[in-house]
N, C-alpha and C. Protein backbone atom coordinates (compact mmCIF):
# COMPACT_ATOMS: atom_id res chain seq x y z
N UNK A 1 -31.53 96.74 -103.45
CA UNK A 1 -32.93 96.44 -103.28
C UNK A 1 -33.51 97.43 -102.26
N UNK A 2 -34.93 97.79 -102.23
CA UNK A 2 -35.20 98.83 -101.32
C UNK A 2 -36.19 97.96 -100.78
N UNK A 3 -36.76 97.56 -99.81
CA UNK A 3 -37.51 97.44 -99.11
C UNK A 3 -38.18 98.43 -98.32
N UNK A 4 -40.02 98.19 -98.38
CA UNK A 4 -40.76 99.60 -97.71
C UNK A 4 -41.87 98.48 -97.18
N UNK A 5 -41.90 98.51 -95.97
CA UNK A 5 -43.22 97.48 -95.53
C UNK A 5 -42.70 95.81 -96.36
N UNK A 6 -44.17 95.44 -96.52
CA UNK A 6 -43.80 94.24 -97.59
C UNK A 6 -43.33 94.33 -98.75
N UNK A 7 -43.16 95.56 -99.82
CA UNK A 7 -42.94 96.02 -100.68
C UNK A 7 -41.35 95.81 -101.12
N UNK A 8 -40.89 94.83 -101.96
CA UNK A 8 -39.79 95.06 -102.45
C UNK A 8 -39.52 95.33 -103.59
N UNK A 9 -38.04 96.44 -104.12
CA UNK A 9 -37.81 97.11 -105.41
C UNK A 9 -36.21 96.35 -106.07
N UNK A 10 -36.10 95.33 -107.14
CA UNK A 10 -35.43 95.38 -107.48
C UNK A 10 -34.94 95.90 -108.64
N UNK A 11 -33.56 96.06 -108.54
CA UNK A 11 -33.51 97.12 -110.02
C UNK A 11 -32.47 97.98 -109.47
N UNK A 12 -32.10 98.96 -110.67
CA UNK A 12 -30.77 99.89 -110.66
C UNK A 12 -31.76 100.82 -110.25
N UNK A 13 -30.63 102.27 -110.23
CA UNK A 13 -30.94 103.17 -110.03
C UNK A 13 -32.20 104.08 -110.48
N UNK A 14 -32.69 103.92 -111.51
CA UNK A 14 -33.47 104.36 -112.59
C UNK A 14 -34.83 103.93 -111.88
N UNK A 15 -35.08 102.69 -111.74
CA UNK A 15 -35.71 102.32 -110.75
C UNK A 15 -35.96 102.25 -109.17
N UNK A 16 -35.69 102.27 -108.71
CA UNK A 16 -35.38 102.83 -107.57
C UNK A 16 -35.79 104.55 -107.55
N UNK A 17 -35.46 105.40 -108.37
CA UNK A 17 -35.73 106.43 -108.27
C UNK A 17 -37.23 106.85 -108.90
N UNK A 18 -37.60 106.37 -109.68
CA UNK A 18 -39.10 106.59 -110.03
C UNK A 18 -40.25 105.71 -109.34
N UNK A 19 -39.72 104.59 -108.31
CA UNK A 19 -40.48 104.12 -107.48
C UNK A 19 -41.05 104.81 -106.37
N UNK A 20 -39.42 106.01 -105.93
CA UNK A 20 -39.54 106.63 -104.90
C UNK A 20 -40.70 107.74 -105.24
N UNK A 21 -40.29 108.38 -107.05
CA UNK A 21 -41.11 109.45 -107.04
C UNK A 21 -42.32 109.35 -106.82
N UNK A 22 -43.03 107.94 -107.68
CA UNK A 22 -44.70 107.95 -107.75
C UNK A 22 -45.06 107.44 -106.40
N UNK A 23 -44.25 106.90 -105.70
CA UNK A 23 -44.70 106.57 -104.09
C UNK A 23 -45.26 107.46 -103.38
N UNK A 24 -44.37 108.66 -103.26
CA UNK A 24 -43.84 109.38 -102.39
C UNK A 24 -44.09 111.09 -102.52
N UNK A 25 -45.07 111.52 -102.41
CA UNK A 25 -45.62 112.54 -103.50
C UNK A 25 -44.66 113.70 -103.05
N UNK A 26 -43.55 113.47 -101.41
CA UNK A 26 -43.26 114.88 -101.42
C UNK A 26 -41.65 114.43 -101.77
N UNK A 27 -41.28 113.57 -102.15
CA UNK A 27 -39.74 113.64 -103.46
C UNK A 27 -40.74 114.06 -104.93
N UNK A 28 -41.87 113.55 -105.20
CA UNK A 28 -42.43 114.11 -106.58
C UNK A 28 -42.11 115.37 -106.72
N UNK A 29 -42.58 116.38 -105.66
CA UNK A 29 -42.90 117.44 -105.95
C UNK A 29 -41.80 117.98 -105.53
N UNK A 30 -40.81 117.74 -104.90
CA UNK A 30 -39.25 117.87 -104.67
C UNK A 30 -38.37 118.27 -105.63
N UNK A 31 -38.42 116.70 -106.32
CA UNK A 31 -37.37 116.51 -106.85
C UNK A 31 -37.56 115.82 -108.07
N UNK A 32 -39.11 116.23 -108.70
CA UNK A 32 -39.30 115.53 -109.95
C UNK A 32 -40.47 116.41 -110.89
N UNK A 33 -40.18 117.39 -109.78
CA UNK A 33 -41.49 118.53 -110.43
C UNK A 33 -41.93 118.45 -112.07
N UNK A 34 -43.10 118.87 -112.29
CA UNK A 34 -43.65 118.86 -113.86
C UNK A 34 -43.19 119.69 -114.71
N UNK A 35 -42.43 120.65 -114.42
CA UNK A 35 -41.70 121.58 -115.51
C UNK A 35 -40.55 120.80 -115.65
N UNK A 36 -39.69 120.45 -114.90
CA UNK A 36 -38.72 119.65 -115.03
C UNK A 36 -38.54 118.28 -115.94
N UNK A 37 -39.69 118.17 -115.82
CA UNK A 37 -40.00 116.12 -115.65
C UNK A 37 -38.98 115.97 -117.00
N UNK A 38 -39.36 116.46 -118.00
CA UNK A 38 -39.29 115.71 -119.59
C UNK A 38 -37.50 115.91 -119.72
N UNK A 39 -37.18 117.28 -119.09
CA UNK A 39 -35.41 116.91 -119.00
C UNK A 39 -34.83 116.12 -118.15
N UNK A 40 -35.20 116.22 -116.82
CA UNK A 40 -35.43 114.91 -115.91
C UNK A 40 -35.05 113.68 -116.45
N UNK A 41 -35.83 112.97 -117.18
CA UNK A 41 -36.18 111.77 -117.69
C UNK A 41 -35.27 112.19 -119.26
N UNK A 42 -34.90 112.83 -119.61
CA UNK A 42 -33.69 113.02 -120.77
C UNK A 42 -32.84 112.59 -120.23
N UNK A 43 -32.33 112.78 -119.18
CA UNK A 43 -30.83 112.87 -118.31
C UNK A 43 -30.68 111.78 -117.51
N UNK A 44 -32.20 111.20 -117.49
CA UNK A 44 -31.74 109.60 -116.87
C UNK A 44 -31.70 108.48 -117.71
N UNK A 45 -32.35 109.22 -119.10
CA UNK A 45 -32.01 107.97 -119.80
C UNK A 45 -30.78 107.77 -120.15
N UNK A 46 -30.37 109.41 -120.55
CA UNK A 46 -29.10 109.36 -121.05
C UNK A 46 -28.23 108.51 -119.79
N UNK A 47 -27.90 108.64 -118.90
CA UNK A 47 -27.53 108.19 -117.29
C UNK A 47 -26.84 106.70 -117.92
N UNK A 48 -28.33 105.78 -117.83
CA UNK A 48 -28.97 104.62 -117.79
C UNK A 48 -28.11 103.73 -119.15
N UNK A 49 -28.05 104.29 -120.24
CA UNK A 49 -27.66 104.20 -121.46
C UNK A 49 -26.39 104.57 -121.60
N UNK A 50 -25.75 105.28 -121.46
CA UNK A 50 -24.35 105.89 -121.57
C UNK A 50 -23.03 106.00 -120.47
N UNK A 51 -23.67 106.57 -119.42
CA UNK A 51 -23.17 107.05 -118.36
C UNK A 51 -22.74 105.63 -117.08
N UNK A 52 -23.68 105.09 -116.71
CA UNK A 52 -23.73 103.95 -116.07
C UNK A 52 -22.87 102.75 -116.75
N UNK A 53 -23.06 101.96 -118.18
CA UNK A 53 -22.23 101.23 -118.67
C UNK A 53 -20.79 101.59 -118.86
N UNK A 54 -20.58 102.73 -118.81
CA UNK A 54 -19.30 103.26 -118.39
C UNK A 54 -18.38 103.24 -117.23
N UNK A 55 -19.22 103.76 -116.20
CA UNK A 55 -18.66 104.09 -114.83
C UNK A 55 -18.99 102.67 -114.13
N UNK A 56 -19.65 101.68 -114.26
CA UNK A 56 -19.75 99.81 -114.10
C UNK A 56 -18.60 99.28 -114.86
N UNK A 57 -18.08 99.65 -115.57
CA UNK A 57 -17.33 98.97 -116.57
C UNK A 57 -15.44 99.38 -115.82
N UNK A 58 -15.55 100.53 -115.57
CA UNK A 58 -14.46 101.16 -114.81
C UNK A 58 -14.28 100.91 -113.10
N UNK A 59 -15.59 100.38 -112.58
CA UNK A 59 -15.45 100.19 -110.89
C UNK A 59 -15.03 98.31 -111.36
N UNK A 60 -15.86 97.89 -112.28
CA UNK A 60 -15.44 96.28 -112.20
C UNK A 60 -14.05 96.36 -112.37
N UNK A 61 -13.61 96.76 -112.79
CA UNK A 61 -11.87 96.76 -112.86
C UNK A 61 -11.26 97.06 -112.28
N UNK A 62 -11.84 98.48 -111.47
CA UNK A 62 -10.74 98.33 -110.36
C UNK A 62 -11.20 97.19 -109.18
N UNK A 63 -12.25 97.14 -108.82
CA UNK A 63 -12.85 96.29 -107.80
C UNK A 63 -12.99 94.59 -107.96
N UNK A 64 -12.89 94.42 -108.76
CA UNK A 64 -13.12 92.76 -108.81
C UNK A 64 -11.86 92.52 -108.65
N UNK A 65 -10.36 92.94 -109.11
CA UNK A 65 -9.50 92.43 -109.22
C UNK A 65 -9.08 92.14 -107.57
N UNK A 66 -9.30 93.35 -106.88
CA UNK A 66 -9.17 93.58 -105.30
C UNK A 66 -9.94 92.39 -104.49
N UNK A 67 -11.16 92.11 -105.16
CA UNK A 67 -11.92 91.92 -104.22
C UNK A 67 -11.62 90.15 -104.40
N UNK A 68 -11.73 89.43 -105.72
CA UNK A 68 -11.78 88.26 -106.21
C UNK A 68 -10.70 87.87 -106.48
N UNK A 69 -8.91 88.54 -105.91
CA UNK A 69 -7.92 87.98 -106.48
C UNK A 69 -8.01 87.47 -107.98
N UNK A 70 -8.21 88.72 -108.52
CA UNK A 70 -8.35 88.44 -110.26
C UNK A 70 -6.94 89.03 -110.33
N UNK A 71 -6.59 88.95 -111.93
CA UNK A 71 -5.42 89.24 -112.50
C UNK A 71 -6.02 91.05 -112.64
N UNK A 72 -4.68 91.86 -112.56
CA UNK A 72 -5.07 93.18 -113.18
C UNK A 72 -5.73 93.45 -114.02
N UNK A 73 -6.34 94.32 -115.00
CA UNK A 73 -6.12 94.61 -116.28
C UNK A 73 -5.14 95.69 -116.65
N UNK A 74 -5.21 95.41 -118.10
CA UNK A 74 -3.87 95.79 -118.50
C UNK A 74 -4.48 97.17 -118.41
N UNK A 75 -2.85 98.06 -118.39
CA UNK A 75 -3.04 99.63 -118.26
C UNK A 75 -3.68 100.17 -119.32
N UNK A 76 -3.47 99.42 -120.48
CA UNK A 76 -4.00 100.14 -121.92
C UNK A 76 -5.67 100.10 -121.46
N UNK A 77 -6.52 99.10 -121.50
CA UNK A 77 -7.48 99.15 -120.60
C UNK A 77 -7.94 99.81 -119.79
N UNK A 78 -7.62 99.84 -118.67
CA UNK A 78 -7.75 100.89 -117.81
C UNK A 78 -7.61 102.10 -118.26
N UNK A 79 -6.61 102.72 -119.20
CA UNK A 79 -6.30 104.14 -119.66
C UNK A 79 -7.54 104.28 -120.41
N UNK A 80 -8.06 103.64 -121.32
CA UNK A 80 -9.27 103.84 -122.23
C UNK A 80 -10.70 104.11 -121.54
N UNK A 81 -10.85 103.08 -120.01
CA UNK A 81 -11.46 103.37 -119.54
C UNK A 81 -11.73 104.49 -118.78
N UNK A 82 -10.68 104.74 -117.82
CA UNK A 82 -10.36 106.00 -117.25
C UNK A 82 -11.22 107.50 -118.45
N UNK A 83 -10.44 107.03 -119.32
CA UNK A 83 -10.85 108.46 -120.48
C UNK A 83 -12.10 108.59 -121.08
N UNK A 84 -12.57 107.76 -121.02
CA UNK A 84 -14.07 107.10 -121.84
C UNK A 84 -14.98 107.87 -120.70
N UNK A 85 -14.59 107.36 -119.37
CA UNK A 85 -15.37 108.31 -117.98
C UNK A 85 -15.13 109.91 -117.51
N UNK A 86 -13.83 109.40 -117.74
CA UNK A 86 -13.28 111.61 -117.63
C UNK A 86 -13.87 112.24 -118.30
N UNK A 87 -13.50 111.69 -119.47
CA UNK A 87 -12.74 112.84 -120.64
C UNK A 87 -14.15 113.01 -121.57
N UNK A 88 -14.83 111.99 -121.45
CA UNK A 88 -16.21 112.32 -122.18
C UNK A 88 -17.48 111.82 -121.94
N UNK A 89 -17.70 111.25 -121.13
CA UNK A 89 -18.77 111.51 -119.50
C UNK A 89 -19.19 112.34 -118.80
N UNK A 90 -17.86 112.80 -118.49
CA UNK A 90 -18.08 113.92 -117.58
C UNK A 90 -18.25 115.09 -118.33
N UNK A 91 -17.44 115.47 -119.63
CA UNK A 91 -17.45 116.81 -120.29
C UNK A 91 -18.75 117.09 -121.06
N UNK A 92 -19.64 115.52 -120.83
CA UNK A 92 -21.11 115.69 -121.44
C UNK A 92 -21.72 116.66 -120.39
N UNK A 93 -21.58 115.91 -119.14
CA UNK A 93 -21.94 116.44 -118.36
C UNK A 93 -21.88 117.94 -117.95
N UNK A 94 -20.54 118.54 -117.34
CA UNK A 94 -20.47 119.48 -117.89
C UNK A 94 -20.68 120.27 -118.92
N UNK A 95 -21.05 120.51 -119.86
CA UNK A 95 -21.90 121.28 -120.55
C UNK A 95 -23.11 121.57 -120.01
N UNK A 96 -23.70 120.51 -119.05
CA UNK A 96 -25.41 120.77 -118.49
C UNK A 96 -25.01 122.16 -117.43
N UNK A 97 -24.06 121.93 -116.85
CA UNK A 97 -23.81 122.72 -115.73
C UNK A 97 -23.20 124.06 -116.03
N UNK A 98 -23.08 124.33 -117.48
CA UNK A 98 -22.99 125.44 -118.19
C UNK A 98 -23.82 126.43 -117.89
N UNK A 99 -25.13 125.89 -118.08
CA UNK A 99 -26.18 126.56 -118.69
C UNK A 99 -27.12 126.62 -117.33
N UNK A 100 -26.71 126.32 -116.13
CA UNK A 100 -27.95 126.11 -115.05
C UNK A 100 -26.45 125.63 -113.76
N UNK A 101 -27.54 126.17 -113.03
CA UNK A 101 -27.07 125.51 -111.78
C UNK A 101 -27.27 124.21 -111.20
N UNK A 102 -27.91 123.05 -111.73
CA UNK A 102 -28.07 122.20 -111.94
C UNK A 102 -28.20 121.18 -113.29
N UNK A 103 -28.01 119.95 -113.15
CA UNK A 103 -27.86 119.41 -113.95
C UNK A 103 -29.52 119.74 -115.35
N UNK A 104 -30.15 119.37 -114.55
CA UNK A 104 -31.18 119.80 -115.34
C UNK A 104 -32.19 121.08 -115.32
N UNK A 105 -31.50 122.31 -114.67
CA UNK A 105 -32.61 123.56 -114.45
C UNK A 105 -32.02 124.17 -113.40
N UNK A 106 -32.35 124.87 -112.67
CA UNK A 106 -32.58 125.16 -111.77
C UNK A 106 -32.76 125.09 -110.49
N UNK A 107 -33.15 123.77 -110.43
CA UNK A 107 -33.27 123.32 -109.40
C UNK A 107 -33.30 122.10 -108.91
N UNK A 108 -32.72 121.57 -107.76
CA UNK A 108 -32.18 120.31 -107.85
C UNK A 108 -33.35 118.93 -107.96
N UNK A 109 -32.87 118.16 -108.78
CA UNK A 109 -33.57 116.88 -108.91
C UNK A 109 -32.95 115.42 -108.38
N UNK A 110 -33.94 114.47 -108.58
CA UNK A 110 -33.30 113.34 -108.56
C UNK A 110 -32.14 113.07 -109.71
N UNK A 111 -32.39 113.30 -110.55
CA UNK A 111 -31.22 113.25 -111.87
C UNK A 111 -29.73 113.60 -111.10
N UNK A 112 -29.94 115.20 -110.14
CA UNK A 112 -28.10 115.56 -109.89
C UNK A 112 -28.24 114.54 -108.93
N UNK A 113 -29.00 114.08 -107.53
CA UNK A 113 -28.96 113.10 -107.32
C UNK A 113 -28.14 111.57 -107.57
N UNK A 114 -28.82 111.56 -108.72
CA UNK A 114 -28.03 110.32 -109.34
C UNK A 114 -26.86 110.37 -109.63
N UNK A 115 -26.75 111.43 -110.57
CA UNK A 115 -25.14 111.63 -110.85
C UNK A 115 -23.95 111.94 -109.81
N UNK A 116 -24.75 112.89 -108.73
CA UNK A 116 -23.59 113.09 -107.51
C UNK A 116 -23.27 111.47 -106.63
N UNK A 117 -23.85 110.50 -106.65
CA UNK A 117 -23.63 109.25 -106.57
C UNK A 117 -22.59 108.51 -106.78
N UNK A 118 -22.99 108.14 -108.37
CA UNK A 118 -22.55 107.69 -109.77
C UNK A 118 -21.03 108.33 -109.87
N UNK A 119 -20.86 109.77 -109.90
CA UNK A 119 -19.40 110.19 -109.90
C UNK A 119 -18.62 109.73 -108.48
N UNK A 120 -19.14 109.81 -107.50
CA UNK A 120 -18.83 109.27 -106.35
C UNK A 120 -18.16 108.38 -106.18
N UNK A 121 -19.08 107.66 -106.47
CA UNK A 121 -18.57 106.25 -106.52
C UNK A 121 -17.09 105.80 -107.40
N UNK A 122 -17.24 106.72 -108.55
CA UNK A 122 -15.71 106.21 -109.02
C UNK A 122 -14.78 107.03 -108.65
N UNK A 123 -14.92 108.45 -108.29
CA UNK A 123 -14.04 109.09 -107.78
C UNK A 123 -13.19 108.40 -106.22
N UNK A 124 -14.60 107.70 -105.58
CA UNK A 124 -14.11 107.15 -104.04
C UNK A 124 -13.29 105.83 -104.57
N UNK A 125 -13.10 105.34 -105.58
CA UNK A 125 -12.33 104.00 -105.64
C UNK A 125 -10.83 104.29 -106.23
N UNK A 126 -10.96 105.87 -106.53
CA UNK A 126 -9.33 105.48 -106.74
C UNK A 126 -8.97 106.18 -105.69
């Protein structure tokens, strides 16, 4: 949740980040510029849709079991998951970083933002 004054934001990431942009005119013009915008907003949907139900799906497993004295899951599980995030998540990804020094252009956005996060986060749990 973000709290700004009385102002509260609930919601994932996706939110959170376009609250900040139209708030905040100097992340707009930062990190959400108008040449950018329309790949921008390609790369978060994709994110939002693909990327996220993935890398949630792979931290609940390792983390709930830790945290809630749950039973493991089984390795077959985990292996599918693991690969589902490596092996073709990330190699989506990579391809962006082919073609640019950033995920979407040139220059950095909220989008690498998100993703330098997002990989974070599962890289820091194992």
């Amino acid at each position: 949740m973000i709290t700004e004054g009385s102002t509260k934001i609930i919601g994932g990431g996706n939110s959170f980040l376009m609250y900040l942009v139209h708030k905040h005119p100097k992340i707009q013009l930062n990190f959400y510029s108008e040449e950018q915008r329309s790949e921008v907003d390609r790369l978060l949907n994709w994110f939002q849709s693909r990327m996220r139900p993935c890398s949630s799906r792979l931290i609940r497993m390792v983390v709930q079991p830790r945290v809630f004295q749950q039973p493991e899951p089984s390795k077959a599980a985990m292996k599918t998951s693991k690969e589902e995030f490596f092996d073709m998540q990330l190699k989506s990804l990579e391809e962006c970083l082919k073609k640019d020094q950033y995920f979407s252009g040139e220059k950095m956005t909220v989008v690498d933002i998100m993703f330098y996060c997002e990989i974070r986060t599962v890289l820091y749990i194992y």
